[in-house]
PDB file of N, CA and C in Angstrom:
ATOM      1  N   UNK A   1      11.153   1.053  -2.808  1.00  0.00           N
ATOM      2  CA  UNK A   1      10.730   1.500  -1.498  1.00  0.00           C
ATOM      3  C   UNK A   1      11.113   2.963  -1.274  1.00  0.00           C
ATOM      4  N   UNK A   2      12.029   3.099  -1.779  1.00  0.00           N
ATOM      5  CA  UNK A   2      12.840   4.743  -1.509  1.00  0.00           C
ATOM      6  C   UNK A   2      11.960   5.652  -2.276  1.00  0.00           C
ATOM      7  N   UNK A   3      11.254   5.162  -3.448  1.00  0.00           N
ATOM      8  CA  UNK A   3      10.346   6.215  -4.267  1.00  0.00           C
ATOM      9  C   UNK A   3       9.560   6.508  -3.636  1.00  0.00           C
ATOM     10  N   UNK A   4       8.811   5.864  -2.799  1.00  0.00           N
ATOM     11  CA  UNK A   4       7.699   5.812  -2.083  1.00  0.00           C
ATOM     12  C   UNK A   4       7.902   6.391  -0.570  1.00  0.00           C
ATOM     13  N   UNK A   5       8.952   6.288   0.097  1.00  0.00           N
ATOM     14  CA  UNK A   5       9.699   7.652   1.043  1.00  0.00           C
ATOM     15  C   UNK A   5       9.708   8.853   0.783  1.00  0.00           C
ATOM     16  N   UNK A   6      10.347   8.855  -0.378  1.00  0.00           N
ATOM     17  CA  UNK A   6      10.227   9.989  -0.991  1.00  0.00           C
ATOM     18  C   UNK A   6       8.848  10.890  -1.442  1.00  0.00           C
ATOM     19  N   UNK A   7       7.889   9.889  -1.696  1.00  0.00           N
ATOM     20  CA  UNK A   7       6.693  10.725  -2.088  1.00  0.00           C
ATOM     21  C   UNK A   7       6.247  11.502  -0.772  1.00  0.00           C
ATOM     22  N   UNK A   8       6.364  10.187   0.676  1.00  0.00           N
ATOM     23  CA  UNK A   8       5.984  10.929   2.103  1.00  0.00           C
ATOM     24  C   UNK A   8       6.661  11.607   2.419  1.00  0.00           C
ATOM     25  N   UNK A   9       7.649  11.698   2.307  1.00  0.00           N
ATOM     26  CA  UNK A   9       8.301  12.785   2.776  1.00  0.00           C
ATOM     27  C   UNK A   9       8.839  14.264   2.118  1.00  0.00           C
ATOM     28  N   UNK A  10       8.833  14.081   0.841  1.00  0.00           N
ATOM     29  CA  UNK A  10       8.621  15.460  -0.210  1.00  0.00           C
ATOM     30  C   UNK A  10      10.034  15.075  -0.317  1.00  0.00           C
ATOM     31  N   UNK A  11      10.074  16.604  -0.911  1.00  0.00           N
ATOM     32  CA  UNK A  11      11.004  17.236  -1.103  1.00  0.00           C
ATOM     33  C   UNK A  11      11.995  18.283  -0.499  1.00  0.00           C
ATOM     34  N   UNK A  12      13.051  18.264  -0.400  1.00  0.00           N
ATOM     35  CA  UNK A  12      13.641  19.300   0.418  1.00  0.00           C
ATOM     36  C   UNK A  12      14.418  20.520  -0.008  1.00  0.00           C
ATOM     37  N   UNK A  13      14.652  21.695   0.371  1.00  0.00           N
ATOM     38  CA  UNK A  13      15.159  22.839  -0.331  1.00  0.00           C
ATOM     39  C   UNK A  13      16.539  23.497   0.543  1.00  0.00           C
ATOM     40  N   UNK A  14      16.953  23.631  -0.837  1.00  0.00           N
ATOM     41  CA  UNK A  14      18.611  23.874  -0.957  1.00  0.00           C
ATOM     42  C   UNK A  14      18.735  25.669  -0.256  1.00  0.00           C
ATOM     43  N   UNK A  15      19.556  25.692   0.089  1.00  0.00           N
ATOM     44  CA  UNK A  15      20.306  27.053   0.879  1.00  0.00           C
ATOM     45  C   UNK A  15      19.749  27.885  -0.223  1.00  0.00           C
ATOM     46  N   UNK A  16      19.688  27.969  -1.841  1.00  0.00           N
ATOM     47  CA  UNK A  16      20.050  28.802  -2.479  1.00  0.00           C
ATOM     48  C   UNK A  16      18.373  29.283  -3.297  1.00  0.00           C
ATOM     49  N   UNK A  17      17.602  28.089  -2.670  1.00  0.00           N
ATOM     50  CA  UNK A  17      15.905  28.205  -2.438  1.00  0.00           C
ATOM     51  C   UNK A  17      15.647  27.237  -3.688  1.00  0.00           C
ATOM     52  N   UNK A  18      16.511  26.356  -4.547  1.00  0.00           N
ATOM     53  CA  UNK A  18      16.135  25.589  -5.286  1.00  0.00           C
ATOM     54  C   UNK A  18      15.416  24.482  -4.381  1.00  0.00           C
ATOM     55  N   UNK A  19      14.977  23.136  -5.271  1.00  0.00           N
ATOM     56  CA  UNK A  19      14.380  21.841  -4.807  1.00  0.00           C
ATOM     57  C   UNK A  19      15.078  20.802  -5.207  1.00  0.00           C
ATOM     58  N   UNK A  20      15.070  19.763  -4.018  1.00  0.00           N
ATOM     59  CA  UNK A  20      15.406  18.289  -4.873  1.00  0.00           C
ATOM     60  C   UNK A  20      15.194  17.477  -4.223  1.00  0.00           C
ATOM     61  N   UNK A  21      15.125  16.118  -4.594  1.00  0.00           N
ATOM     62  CA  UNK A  21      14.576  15.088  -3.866  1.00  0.00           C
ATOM     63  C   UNK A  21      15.691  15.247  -2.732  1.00  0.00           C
ATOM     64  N   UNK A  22      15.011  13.757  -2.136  1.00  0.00           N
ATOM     65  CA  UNK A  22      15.957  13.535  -0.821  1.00  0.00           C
ATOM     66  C   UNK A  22      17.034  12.189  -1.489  1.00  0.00           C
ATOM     67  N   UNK A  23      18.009  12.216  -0.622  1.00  0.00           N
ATOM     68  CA  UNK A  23      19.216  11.241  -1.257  1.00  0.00           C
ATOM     69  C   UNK A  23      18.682   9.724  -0.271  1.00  0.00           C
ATOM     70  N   UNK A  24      19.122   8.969  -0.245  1.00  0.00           N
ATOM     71  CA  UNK A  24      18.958   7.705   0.051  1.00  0.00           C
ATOM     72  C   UNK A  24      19.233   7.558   1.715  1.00  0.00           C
ATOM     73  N   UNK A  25      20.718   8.396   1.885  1.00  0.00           N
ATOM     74  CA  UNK A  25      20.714   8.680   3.676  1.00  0.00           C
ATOM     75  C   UNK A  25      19.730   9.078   4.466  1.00  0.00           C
ATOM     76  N   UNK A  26      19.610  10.545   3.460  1.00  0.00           N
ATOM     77  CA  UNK A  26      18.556  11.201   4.190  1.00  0.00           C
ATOM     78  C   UNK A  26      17.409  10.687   4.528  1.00  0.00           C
ATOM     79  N   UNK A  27      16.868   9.809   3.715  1.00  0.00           N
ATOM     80  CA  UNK A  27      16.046   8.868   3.665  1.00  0.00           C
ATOM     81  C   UNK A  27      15.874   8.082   4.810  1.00  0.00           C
ATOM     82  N   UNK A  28      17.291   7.262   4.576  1.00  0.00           N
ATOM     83  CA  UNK A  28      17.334   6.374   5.769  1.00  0.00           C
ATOM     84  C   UNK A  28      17.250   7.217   7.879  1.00  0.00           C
ATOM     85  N   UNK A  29      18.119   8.317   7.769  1.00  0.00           N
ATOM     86  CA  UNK A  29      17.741   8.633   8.903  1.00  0.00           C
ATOM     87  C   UNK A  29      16.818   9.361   9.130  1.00  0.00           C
ATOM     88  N   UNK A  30      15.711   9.833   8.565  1.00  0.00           N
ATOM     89  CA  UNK A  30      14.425  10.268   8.459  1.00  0.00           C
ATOM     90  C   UNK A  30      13.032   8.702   9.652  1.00  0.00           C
ATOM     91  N   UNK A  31      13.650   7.780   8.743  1.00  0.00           N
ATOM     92  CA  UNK A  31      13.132   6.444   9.408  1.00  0.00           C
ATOM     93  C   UNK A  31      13.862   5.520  10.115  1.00  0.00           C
ATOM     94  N   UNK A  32      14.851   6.419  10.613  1.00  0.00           N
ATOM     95  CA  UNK A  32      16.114   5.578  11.679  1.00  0.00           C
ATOM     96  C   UNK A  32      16.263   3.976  11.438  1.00  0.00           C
ATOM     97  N   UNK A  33      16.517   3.897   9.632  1.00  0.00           N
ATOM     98  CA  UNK A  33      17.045   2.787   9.919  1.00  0.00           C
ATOM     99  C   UNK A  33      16.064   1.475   9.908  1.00  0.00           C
ATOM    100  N   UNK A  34      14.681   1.579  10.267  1.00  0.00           N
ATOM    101  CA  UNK A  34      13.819   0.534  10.170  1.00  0.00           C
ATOM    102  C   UNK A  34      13.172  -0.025   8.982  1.00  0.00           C
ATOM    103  N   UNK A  35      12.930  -1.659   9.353  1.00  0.00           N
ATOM    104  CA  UNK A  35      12.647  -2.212   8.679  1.00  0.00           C
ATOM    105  C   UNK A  35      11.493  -1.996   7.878  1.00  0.00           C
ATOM    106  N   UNK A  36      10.816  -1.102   6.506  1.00  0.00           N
ATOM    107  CA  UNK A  36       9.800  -1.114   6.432  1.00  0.00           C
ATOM    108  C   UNK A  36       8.871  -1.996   6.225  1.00  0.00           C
ATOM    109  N   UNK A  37       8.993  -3.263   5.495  1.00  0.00           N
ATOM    110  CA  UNK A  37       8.652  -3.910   5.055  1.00  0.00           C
ATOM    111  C   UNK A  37       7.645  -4.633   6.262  1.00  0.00           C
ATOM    112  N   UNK A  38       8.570  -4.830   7.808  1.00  0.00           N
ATOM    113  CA  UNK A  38       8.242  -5.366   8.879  1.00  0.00           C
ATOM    114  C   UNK A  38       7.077  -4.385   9.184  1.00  0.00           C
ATOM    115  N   UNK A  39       7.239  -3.454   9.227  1.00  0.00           N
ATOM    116  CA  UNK A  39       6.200  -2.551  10.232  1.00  0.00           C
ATOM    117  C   UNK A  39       5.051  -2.709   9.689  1.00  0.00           C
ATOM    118  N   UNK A  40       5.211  -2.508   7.881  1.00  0.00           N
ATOM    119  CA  UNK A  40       3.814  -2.624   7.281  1.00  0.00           C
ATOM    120  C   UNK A  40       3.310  -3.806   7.868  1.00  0.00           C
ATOM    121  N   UNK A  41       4.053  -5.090   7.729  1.00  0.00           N
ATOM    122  CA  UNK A  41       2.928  -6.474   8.223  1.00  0.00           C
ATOM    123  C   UNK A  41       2.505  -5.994   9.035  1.00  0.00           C
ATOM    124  N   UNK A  42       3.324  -5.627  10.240  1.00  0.00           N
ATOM    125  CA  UNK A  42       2.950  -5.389  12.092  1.00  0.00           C
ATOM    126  C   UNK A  42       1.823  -4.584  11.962  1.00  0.00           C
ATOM    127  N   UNK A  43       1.520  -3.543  11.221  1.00  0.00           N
ATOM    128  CA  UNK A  43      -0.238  -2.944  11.110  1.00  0.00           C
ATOM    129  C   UNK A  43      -0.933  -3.292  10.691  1.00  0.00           C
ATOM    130  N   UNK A  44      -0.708  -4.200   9.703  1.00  0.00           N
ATOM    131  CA  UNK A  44      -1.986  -4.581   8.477  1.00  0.00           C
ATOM    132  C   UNK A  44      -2.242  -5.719  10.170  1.00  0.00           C
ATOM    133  N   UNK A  45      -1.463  -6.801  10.298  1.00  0.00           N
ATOM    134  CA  UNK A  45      -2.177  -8.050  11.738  1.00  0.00           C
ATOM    135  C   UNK A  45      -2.782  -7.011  12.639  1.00  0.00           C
ATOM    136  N   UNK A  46      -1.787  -5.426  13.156  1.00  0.00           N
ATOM    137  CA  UNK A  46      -3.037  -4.881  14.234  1.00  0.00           C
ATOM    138  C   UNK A  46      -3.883  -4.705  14.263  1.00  0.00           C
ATOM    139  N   UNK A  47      -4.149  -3.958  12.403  1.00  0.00           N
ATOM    140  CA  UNK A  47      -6.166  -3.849  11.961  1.00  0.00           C
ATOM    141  C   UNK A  47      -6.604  -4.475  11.624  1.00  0.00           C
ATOM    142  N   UNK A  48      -5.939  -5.911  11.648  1.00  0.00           N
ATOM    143  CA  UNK A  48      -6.687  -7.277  11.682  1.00  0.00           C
ATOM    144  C   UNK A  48      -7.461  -7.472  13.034  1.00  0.00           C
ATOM    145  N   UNK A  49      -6.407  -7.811  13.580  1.00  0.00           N
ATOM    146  CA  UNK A  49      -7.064  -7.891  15.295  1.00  0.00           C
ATOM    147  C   UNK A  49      -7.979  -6.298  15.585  1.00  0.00           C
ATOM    148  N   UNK A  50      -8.204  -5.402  15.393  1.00  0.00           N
ATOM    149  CA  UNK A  50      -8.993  -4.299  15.552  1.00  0.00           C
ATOM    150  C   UNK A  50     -10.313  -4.752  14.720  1.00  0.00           C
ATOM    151  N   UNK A  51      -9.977  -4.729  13.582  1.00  0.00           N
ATOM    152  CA  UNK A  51     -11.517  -5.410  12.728  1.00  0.00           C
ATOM    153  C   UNK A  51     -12.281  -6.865  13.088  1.00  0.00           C
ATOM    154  N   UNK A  52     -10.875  -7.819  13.959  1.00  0.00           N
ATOM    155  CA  UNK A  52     -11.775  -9.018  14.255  1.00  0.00           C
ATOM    156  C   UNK A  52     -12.595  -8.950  15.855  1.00  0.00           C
ATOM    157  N   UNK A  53     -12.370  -7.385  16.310  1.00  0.00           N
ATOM    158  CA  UNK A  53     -12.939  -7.268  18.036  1.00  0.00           C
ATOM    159  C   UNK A  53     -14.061  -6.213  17.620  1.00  0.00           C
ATOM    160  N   UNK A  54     -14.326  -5.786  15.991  1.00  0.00           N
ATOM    161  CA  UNK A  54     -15.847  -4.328  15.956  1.00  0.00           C
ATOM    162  C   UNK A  54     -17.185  -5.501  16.241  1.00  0.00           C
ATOM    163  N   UNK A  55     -18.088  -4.501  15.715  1.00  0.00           N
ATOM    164  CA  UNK A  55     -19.047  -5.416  16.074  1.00  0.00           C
ATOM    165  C   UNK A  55     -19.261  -5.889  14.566  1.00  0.00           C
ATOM    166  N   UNK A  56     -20.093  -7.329  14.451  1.00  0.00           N
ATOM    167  CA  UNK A  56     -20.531  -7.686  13.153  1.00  0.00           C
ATOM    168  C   UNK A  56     -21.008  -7.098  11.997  1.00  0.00           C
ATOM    169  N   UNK A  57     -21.765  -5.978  12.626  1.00  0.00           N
ATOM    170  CA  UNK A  57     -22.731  -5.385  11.368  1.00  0.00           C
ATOM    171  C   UNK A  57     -21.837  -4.029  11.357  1.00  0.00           C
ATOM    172  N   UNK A  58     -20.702  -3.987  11.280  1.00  0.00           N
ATOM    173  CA  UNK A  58     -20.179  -2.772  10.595  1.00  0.00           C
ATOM    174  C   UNK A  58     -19.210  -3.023   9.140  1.00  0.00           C
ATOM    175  N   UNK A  59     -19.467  -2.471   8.518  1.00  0.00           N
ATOM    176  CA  UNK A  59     -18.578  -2.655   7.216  1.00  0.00           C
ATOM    177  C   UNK A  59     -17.235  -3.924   7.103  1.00  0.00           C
ATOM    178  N   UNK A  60     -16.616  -3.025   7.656  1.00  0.00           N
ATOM    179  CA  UNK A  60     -14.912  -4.098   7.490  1.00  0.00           C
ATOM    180  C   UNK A  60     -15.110  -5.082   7.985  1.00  0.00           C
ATOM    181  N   UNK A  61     -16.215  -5.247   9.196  1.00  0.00           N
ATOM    182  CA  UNK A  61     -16.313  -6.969   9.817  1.00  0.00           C
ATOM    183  C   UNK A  61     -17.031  -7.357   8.873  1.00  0.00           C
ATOM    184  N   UNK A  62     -17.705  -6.990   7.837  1.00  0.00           N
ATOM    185  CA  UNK A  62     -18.861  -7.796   7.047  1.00  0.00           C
ATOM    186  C   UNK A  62     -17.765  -7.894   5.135  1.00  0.00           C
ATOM    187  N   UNK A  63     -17.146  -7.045   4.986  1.00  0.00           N
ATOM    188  CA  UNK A  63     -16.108  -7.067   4.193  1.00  0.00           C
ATOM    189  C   UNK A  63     -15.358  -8.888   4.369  1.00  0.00           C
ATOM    190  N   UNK A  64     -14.724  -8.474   6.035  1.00  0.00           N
ATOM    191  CA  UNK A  64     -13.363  -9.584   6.079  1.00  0.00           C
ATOM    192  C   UNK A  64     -14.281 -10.973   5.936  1.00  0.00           C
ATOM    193  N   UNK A  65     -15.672 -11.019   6.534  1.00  0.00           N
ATOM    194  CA  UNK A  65     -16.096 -12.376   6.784  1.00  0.00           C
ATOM    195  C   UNK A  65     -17.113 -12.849   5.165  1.00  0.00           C
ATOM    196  N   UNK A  66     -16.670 -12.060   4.462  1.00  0.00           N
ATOM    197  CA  UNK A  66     -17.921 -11.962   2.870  1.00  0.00           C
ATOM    198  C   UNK A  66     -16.805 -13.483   2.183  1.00  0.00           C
ATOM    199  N   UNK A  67     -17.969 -14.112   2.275  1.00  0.00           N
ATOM    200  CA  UNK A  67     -17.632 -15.501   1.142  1.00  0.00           C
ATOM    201  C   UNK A  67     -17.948 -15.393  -0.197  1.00  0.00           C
ATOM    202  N   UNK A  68     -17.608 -14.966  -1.465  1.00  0.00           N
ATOM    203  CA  UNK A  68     -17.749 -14.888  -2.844  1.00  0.00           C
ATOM    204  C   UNK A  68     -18.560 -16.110  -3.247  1.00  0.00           C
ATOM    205  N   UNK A  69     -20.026 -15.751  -4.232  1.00  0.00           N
ATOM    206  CA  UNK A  69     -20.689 -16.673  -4.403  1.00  0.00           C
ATOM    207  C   UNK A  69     -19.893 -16.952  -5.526  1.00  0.00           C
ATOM    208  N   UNK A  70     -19.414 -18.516  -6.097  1.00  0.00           N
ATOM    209  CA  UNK A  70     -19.369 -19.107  -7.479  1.00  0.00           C
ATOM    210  C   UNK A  70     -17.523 -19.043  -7.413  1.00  0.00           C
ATOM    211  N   UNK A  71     -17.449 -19.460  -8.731  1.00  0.00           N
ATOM    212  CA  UNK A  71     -15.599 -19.516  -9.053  1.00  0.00           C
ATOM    213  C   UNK A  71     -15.073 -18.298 -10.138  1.00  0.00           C
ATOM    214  N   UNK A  72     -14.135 -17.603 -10.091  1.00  0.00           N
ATOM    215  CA  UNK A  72     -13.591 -17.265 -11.174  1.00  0.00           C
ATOM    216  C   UNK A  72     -12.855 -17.570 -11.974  1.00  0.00           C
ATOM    217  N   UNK A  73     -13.081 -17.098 -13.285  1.00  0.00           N
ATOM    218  CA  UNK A  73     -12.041 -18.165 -13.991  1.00  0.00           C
ATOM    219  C   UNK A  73     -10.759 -17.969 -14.345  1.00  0.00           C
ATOM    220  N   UNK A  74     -10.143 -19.143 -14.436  1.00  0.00           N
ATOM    221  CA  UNK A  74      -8.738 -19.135 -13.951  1.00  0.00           C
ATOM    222  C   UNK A  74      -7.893 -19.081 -15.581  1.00  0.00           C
ATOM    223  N   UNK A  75      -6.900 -18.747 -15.241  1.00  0.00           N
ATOM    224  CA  UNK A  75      -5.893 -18.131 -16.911  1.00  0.00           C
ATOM    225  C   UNK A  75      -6.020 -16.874 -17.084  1.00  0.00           C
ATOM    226  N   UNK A  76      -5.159 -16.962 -18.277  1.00  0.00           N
ATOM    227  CA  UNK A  76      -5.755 -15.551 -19.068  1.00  0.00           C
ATOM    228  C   UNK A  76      -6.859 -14.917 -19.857  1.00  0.00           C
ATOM    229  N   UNK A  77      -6.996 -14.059 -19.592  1.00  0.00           N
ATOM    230  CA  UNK A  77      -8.406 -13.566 -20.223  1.00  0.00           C
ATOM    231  C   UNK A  77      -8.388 -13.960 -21.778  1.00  0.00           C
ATOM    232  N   UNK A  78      -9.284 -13.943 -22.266  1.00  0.00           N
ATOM    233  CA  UNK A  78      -9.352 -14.485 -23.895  1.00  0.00           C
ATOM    234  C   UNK A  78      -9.386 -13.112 -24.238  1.00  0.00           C
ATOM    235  N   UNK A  79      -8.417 -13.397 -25.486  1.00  0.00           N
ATOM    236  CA  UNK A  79      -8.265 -12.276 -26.279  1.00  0.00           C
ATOM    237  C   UNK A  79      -9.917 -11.441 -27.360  1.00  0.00           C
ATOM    238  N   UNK A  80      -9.366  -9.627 -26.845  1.00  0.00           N
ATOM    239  CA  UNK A  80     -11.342  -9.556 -27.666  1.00  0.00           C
ATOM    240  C   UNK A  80     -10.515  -9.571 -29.201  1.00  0.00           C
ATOM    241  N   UNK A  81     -11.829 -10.256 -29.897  1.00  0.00           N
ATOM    242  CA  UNK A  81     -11.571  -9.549 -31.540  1.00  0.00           C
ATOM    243  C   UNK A  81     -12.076  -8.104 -31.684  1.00  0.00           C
ATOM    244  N   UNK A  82     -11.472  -7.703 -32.751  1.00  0.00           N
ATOM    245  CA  UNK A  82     -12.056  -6.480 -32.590  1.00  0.00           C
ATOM    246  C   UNK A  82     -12.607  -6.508 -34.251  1.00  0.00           C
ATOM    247  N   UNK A  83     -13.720  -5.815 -34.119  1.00  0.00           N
ATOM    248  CA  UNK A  83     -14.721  -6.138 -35.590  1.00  0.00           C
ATOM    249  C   UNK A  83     -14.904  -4.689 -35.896  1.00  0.00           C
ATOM    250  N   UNK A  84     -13.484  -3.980 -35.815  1.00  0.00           N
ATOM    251  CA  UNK A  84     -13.416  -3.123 -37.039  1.00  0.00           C
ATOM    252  C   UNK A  84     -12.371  -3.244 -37.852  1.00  0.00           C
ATOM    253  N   UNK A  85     -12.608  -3.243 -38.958  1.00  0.00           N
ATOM    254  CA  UNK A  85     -11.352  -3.468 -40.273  1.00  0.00           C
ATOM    255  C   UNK A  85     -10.879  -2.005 -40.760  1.00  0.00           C
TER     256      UNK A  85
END
């Protein structure tokens, strides 16, 4: 999770004009501490409820309500041969 802080939030520069990441504090009080994990659910359900109030014929409502014709198949893929020697 911290790599990924780190990508949003860069990098920061030293008194002496070098670079370096950010440390794990800094990190933490950058995002005071919150739960990220929580917040992500808490948006993905808000643009749930936002995509289940558009109208029908726009993309993401026709995306969320798309039923897949047929089954896929289940396991691992079969190994290819390969037919050069």
């Amino acid at each position: 999770m911290h790599r990924i802080l780190r990508k949003i939030f860069g990098p920061v520069q030293n008194e002496d004009g070098s670079w370096r990441i950010r440390m794990n504090y800094e990190l933490n009080e950058l995002i005071g501490n919150a739960d990220i994990v929580r917040f992500i659910k808490c948006r993905r359900i808000a643009w749930l409820g936002h995509v289940m109030r558009i109208d029908d014929k726009r993309t993401p409502k026709r995306i969320l309500q798309w039923k897949p014709i047929g089954t896929s198949i289940k396991g691992r893929p079969k190994k290819e041969m390969d037919c050069r020697h």
